[in-house]
C-alpha atoms as a PDB file:
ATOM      1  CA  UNK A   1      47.012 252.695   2.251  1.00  0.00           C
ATOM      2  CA  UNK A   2      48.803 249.489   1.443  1.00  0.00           C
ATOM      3  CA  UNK A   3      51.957 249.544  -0.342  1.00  0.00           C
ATOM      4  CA  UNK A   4      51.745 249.955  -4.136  1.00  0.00           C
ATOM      5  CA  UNK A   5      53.567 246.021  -4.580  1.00  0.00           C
ATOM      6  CA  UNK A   6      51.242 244.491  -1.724  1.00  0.00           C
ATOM      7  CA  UNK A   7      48.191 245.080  -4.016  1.00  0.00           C
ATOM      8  CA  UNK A   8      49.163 243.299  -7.139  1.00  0.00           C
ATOM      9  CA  UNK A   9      50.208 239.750  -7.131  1.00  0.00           C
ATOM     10  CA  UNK A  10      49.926 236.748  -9.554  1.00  0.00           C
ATOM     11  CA  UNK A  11      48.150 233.363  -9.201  1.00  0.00           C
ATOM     12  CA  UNK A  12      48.949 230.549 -11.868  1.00  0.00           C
ATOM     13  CA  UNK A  13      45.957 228.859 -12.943  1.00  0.00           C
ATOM     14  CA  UNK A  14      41.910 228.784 -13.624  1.00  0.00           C
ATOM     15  CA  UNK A  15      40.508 232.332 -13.103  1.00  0.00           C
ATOM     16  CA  UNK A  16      37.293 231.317 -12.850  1.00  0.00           C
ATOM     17  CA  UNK A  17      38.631 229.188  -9.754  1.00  0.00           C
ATOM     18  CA  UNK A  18      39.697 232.427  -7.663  1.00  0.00           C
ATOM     19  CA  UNK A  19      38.291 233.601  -4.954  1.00  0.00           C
ATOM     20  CA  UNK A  20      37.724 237.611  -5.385  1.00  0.00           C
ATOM     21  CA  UNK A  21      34.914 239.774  -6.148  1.00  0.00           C
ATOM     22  CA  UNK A  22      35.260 240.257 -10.029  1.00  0.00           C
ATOM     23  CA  UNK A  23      37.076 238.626 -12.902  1.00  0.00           C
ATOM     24  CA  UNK A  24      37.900 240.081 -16.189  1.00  0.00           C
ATOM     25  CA  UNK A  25      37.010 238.467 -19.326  1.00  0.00           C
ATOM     26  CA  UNK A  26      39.363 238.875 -22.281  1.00  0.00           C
ATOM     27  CA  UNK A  27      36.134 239.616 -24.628  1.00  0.00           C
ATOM     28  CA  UNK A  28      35.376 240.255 -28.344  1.00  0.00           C
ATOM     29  CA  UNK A  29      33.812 243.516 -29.523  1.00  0.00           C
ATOM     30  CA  UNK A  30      30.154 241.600 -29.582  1.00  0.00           C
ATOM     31  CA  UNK A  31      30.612 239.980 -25.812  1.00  0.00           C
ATOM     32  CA  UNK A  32      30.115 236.683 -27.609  1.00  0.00           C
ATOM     33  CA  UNK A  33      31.697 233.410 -25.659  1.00  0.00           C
ATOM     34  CA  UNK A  34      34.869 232.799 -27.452  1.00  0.00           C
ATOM     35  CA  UNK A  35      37.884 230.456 -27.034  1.00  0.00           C
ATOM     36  CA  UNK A  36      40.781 230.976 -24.793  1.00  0.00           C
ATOM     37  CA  UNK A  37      39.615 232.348 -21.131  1.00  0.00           C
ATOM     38  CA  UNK A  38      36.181 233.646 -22.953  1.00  0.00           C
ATOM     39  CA  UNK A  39      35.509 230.403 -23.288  1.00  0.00           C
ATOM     40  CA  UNK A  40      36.416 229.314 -19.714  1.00  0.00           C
ATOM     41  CA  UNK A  41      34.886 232.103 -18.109  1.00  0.00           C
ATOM     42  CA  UNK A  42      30.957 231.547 -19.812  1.00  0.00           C
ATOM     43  CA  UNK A  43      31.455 227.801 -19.310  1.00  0.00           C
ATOM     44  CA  UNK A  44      31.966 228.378 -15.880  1.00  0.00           C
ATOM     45  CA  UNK A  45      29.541 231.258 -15.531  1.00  0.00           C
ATOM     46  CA  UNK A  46      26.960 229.316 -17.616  1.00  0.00           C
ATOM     47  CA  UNK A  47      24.353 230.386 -20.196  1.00  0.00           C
ATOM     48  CA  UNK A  48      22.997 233.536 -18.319  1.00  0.00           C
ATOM     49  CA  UNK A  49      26.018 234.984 -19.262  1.00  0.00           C
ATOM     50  CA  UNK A  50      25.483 235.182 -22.754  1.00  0.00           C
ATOM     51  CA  UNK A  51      21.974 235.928 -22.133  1.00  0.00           C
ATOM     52  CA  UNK A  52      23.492 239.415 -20.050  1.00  0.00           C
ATOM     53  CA  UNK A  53      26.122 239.829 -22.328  1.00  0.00           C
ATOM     54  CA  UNK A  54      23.412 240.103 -25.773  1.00  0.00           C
ATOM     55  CA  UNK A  55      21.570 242.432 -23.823  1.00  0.00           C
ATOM     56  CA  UNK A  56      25.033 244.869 -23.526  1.00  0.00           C
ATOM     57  CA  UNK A  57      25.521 243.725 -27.287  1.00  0.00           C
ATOM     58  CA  UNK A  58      28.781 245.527 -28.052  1.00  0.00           C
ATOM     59  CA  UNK A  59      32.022 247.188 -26.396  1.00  0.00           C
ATOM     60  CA  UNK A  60      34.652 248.986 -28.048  1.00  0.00           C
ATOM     61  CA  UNK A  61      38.147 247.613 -28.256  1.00  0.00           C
ATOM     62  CA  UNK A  62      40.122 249.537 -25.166  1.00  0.00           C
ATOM     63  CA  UNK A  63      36.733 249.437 -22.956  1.00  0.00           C
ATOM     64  CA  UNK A  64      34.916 247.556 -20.496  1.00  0.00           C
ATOM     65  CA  UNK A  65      31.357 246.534 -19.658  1.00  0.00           C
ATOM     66  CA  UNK A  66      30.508 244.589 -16.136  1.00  0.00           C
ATOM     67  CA  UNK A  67      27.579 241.622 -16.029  1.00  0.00           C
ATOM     68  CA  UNK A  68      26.696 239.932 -13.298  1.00  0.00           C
ATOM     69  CA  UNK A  69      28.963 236.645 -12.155  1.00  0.00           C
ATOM     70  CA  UNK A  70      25.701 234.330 -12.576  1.00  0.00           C
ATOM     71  CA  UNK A  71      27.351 230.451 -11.263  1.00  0.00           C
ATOM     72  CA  UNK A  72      30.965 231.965 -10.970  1.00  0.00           C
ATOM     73  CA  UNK A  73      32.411 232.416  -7.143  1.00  0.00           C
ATOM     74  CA  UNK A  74      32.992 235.773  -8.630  1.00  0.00           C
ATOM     75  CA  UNK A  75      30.435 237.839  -8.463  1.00  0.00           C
ATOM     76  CA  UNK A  76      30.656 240.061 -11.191  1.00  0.00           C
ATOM     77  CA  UNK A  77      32.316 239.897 -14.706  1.00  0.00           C
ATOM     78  CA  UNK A  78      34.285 242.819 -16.299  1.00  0.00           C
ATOM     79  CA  UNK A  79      34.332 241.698 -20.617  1.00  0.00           C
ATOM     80  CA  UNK A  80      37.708 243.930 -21.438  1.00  0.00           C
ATOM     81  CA  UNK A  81      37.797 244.011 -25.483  1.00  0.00           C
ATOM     82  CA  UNK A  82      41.968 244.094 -25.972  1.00  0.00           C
ATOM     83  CA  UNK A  83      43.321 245.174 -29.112  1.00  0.00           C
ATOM     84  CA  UNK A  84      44.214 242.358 -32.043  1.00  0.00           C
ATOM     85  CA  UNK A  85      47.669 242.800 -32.720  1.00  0.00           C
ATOM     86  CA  UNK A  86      48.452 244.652 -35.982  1.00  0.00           C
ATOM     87  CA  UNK A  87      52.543 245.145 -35.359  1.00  0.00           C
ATOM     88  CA  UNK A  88      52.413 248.199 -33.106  1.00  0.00           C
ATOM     89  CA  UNK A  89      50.605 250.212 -35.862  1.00  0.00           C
ATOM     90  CA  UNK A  90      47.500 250.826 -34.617  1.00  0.00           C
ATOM     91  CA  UNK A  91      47.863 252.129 -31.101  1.00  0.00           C
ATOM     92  CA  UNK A  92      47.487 248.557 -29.578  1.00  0.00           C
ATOM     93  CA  UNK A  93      49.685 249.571 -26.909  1.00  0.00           C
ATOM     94  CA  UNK A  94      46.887 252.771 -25.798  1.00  0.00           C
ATOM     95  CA  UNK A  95      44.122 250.695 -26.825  1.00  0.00           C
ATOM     96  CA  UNK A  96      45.196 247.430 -24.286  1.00  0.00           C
ATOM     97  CA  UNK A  97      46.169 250.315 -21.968  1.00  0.00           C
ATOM     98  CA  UNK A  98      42.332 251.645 -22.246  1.00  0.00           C
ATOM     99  CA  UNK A  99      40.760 248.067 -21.611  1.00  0.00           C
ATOM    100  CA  UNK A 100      42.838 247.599 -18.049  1.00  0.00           C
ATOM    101  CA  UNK A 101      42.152 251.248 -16.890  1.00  0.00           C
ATOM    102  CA  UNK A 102      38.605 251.040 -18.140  1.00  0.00           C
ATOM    103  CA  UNK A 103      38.041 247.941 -16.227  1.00  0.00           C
ATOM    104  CA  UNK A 104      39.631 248.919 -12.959  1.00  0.00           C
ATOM    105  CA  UNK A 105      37.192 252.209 -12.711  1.00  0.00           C
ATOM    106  CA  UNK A 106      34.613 249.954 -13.258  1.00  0.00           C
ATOM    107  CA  UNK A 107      35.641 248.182  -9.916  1.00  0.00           C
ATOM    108  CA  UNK A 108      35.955 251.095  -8.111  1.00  0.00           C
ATOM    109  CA  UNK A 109      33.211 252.575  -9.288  1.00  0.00           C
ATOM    110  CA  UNK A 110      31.416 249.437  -7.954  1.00  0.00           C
ATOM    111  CA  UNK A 111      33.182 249.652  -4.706  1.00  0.00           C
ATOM    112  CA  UNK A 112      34.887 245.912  -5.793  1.00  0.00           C
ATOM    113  CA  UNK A 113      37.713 245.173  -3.465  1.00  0.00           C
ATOM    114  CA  UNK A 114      39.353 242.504  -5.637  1.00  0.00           C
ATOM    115  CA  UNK A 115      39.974 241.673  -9.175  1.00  0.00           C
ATOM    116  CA  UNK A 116      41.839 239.198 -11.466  1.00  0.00           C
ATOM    117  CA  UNK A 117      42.698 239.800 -14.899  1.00  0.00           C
ATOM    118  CA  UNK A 118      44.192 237.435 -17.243  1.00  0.00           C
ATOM    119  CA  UNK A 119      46.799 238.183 -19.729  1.00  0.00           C
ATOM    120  CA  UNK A 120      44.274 240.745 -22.069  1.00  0.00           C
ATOM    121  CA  UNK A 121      44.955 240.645 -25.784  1.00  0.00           C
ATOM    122  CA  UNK A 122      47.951 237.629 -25.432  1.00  0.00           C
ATOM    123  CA  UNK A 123      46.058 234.613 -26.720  1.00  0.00           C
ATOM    124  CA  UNK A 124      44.194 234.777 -30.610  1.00  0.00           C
ATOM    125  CA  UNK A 125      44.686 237.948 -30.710  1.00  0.00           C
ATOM    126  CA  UNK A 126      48.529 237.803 -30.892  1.00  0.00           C
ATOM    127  CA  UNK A 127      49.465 240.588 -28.205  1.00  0.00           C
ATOM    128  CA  UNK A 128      53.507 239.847 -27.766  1.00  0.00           C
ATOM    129  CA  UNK A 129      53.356 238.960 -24.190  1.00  0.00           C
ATOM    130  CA  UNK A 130      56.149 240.565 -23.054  1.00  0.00           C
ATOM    131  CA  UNK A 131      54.715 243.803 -24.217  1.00  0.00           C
ATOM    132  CA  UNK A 132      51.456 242.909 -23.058  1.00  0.00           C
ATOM    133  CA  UNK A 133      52.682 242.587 -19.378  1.00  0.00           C
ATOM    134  CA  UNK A 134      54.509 245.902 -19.291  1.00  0.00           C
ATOM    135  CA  UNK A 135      51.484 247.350 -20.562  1.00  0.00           C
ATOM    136  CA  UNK A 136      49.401 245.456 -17.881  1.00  0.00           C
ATOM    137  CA  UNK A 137      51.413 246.229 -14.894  1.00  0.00           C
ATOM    138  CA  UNK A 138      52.081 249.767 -15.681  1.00  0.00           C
ATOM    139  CA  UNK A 139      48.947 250.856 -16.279  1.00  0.00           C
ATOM    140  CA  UNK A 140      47.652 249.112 -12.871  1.00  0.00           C
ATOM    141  CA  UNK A 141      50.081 250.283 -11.086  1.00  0.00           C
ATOM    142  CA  UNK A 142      49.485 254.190 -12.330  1.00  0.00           C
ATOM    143  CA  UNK A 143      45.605 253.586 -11.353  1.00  0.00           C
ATOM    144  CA  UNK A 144      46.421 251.803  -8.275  1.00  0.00           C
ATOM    145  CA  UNK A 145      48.711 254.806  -7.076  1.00  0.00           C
ATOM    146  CA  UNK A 146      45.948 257.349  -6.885  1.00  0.00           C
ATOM    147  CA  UNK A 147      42.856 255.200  -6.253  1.00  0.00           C
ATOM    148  CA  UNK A 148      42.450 253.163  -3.065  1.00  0.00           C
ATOM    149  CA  UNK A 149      40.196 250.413  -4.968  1.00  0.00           C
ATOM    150  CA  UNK A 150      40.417 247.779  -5.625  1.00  0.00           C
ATOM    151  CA  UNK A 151      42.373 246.984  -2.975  1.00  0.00           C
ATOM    152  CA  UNK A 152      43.906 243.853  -4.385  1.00  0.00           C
ATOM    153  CA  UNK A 153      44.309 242.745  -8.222  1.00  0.00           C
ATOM    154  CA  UNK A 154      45.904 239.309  -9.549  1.00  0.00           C
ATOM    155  CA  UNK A 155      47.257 238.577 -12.426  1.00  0.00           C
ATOM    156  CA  UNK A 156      46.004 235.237 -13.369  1.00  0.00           C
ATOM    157  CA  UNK A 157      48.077 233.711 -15.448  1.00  0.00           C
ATOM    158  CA  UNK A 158      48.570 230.753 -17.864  1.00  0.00           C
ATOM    159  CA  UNK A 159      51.428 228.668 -18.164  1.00  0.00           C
ATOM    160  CA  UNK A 160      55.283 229.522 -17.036  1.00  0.00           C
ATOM    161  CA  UNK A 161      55.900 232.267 -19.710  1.00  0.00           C
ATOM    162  CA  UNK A 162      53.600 233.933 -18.921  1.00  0.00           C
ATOM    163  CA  UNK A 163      54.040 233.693 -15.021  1.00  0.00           C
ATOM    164  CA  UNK A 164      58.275 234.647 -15.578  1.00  0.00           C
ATOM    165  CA  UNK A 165      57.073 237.834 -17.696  1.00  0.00           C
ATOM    166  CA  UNK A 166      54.020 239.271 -14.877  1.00  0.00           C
ATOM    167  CA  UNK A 167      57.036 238.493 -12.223  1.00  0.00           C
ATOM    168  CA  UNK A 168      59.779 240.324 -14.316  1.00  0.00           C
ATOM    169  CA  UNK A 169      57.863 243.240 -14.834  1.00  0.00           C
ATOM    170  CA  UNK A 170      56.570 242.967 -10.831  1.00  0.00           C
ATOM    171  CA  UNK A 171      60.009 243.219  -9.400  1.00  0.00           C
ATOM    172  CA  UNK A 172      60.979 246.207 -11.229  1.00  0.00           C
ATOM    173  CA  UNK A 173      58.267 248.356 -10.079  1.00  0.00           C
END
């Protein structure tokens, strides 16, 4: 198996623009295009997206549901539902936790060989991101060390904070 560090890396930019097998949508409870990478991601995808995601109707905050990719280059979608950010009262830090794990068995459960996630929870719904990332790249890294997919996951990120934060928290695995 390839080294724990090989499998994770981080791309700066569009996630609807990368080249693996599923993305992950930073979704609402109701799967409803939002703003932020929601937004992005069902632009991109177009309106059959919507159309998959009514069907699904809701997901509970620290889960996952999958749709199909529809006019994305990926070819499935995984809508994670983070936690809003309530000042570390309300078990945000389990919840976000839930919502990676969740979506990674998903993908292997699918037999999905790549993934990108964007920074879950970090946008509207005021996740600090610094706490956000540890949350993020411990709780890959714990999945990735006892399941052999997906093989590769990126951490798409937007903008330079939140690039320095997925690289802090990368070299000090």
């Amino acid at each position: 198996m390839t080294a724990l560090r090989d499998r994770m890396e981080i791309a700066e930019g569009d996630i609807t623009k990368l080249d693996v097998e599923a993305i992950v949508n930073a979704a609402n409870s109701r799967l409803l295009p939002g703003s932020g990478v929601c937004g992005a991601i069902h632009r991109a995808a177009g309106p059959e997206l919507a159309g998959a995601c009514e069907k699904i109707y809701r997901c509970p905050t620290g889960e996952a549901r999958i749709t199909p990719g529809f006019r994305l280059k990926a070819k499935h979608v995984i809508h994670a539902v983070g936690p809003v950010w309530n000042g570390g009262k309300s078990d945000e830090d389990a919840l976000l936790a839930g919502a990676y794990r969740h979506s990674l068995e998903l993908a292997r459960d699918r037999s999905i060989r790549s993934i990108a996630f964007p920074a879950i929870s970090t946008g509207t719904y005021a996740f600090p991101l610094d706490r956000a990332t540890k949350v993020a790249v411990a709780t890959v890294a714990d999945f990735l060390g006892v399941c052999e997919l997906p093989e590769r996951v990126i951490f798409a990120c937007f903008g330079a904070d939140a690039v320095a934060a997925y690289r802090k928290e990368l070299a000090e695995l």
